[in-house]
C-alpha atoms as a PDB file:
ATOM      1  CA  UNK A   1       0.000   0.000   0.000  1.00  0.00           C
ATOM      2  CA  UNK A   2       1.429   3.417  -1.119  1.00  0.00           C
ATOM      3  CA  UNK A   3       1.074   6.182   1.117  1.00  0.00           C
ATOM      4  CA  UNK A   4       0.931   9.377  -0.928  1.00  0.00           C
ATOM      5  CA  UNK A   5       4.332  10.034  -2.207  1.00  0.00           C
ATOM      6  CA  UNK A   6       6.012   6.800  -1.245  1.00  0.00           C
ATOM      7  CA  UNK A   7       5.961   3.304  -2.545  1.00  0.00           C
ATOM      8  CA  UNK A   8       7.325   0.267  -1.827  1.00  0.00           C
ATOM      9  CA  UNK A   9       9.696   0.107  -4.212  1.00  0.00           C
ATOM     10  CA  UNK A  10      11.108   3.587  -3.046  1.00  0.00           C
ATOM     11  CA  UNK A  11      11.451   1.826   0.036  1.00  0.00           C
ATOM     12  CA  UNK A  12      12.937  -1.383  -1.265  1.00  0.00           C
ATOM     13  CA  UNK A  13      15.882   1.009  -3.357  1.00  0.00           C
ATOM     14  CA  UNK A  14      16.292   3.209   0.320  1.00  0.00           C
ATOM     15  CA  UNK A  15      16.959   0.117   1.990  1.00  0.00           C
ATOM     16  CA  UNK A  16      19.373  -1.924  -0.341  1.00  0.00           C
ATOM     17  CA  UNK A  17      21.581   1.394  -0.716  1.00  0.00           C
ATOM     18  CA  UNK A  18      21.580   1.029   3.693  1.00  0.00           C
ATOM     19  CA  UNK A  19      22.820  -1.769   2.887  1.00  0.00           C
ATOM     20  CA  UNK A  20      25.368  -1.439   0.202  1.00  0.00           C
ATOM     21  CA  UNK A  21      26.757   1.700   1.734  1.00  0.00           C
ATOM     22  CA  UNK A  22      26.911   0.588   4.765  1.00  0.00           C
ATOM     23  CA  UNK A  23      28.766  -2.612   3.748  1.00  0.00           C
ATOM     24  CA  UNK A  24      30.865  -0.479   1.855  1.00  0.00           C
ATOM     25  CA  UNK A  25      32.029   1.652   5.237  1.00  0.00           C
ATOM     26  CA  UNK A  26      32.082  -1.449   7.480  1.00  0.00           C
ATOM     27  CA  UNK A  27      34.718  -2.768   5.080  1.00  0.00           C
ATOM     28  CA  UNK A  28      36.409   0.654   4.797  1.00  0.00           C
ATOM     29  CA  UNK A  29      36.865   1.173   8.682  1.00  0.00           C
ATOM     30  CA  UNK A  30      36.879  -2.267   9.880  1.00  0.00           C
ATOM     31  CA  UNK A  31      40.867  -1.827   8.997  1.00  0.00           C
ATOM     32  CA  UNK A  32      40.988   0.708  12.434  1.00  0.00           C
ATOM     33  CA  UNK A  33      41.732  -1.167  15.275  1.00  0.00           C
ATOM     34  CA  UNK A  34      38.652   0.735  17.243  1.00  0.00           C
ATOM     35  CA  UNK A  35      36.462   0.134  14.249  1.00  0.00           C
ATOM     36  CA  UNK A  36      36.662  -3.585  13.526  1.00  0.00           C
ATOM     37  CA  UNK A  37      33.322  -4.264  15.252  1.00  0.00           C
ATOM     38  CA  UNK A  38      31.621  -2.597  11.902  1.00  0.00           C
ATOM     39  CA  UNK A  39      32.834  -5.693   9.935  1.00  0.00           C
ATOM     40  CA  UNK A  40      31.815  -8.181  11.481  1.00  0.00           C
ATOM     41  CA  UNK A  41      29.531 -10.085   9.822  1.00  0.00           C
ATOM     42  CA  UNK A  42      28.421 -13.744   7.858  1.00  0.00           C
ATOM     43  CA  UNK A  43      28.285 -14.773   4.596  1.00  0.00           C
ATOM     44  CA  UNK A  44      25.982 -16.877   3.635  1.00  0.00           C
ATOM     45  CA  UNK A  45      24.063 -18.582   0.257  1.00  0.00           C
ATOM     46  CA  UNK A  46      24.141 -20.900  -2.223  1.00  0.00           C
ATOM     47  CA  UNK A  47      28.347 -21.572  -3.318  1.00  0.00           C
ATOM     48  CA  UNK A  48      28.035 -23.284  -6.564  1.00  0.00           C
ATOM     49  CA  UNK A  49      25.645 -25.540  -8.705  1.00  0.00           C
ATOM     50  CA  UNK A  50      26.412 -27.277 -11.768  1.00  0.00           C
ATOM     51  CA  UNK A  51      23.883 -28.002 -14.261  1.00  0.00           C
ATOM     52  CA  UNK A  52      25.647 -30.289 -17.207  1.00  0.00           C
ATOM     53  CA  UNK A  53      23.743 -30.630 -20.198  1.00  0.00           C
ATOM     54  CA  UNK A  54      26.413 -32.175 -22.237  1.00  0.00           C
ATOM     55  CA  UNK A  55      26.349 -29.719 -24.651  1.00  0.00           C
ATOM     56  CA  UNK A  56      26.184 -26.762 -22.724  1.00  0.00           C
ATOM     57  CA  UNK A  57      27.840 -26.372 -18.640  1.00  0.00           C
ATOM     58  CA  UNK A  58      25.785 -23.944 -16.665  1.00  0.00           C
ATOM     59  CA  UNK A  59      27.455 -22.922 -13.024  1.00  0.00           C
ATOM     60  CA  UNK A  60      25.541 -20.859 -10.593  1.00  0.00           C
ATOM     61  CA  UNK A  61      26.644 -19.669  -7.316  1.00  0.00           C
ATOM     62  CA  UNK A  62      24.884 -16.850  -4.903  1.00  0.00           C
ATOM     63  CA  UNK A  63      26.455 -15.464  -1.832  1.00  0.00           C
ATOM     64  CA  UNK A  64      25.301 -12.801   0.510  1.00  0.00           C
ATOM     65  CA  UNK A  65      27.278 -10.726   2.933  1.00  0.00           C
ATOM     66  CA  UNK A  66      25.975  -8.917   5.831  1.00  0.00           C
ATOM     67  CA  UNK A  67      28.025  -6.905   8.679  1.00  0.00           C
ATOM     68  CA  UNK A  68      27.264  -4.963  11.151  1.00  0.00           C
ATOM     69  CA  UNK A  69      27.664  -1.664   9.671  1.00  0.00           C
ATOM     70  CA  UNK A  70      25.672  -3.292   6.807  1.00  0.00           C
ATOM     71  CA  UNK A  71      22.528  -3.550   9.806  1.00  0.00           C
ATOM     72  CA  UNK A  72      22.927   0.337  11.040  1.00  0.00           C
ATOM     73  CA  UNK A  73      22.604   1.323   7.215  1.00  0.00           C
ATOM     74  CA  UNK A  74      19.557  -0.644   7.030  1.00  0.00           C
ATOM     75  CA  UNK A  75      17.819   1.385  10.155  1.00  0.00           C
ATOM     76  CA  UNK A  76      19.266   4.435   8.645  1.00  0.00           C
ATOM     77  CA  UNK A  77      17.676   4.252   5.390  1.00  0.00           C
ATOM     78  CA  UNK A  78      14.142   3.611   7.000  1.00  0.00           C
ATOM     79  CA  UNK A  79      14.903   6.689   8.974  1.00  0.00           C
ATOM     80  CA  UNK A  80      15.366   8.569   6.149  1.00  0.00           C
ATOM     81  CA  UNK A  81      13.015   7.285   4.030  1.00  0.00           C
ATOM     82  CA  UNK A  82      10.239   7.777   7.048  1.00  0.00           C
ATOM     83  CA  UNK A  83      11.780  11.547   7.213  1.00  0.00           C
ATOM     84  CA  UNK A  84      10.884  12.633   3.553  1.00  0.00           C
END
């Protein structure tokens, strides 16, 4: 349900940048000894399936990394996108 001005999808874009950007900076200052809290996180997902079809080799593989900082970019963005 849209509430005038905002959609879901605006929503769904505000929150994946959270959590790109914030993946980004929690691999940026993890390096600082009083920052390495912001990248800690898990990787998780599906490594690698092979579908042979003797003429044709398909591989797939699907991983997804989350950190900390990745999490505080994710209440940011709702923030935000609650603010405008």
């Amino acid at each position: 349900m849209a509430v005038r001005g905002k959609s879901t999808l605006t929503l769904f874009l505000f929150i994946f940048a959270g959590i790109v950007i914030g993946g980004f900076i929690g691999d940026w200052l993890g390096g600082y000894d009083f920052l390495t809290w912001l990248s800690y996180g898990k990787t998780f997902g599906l490594e690698t399936v092979t579908l042979n079809l003797s003429i044709i080799q398909l591989t797939f593989g699907f991983q997804f990394s989350i950190n900390l900082a990745s999490i505080i970019g994710i209440f940011l963005a709702i923030l935000i996108y609650r603010k405008i």
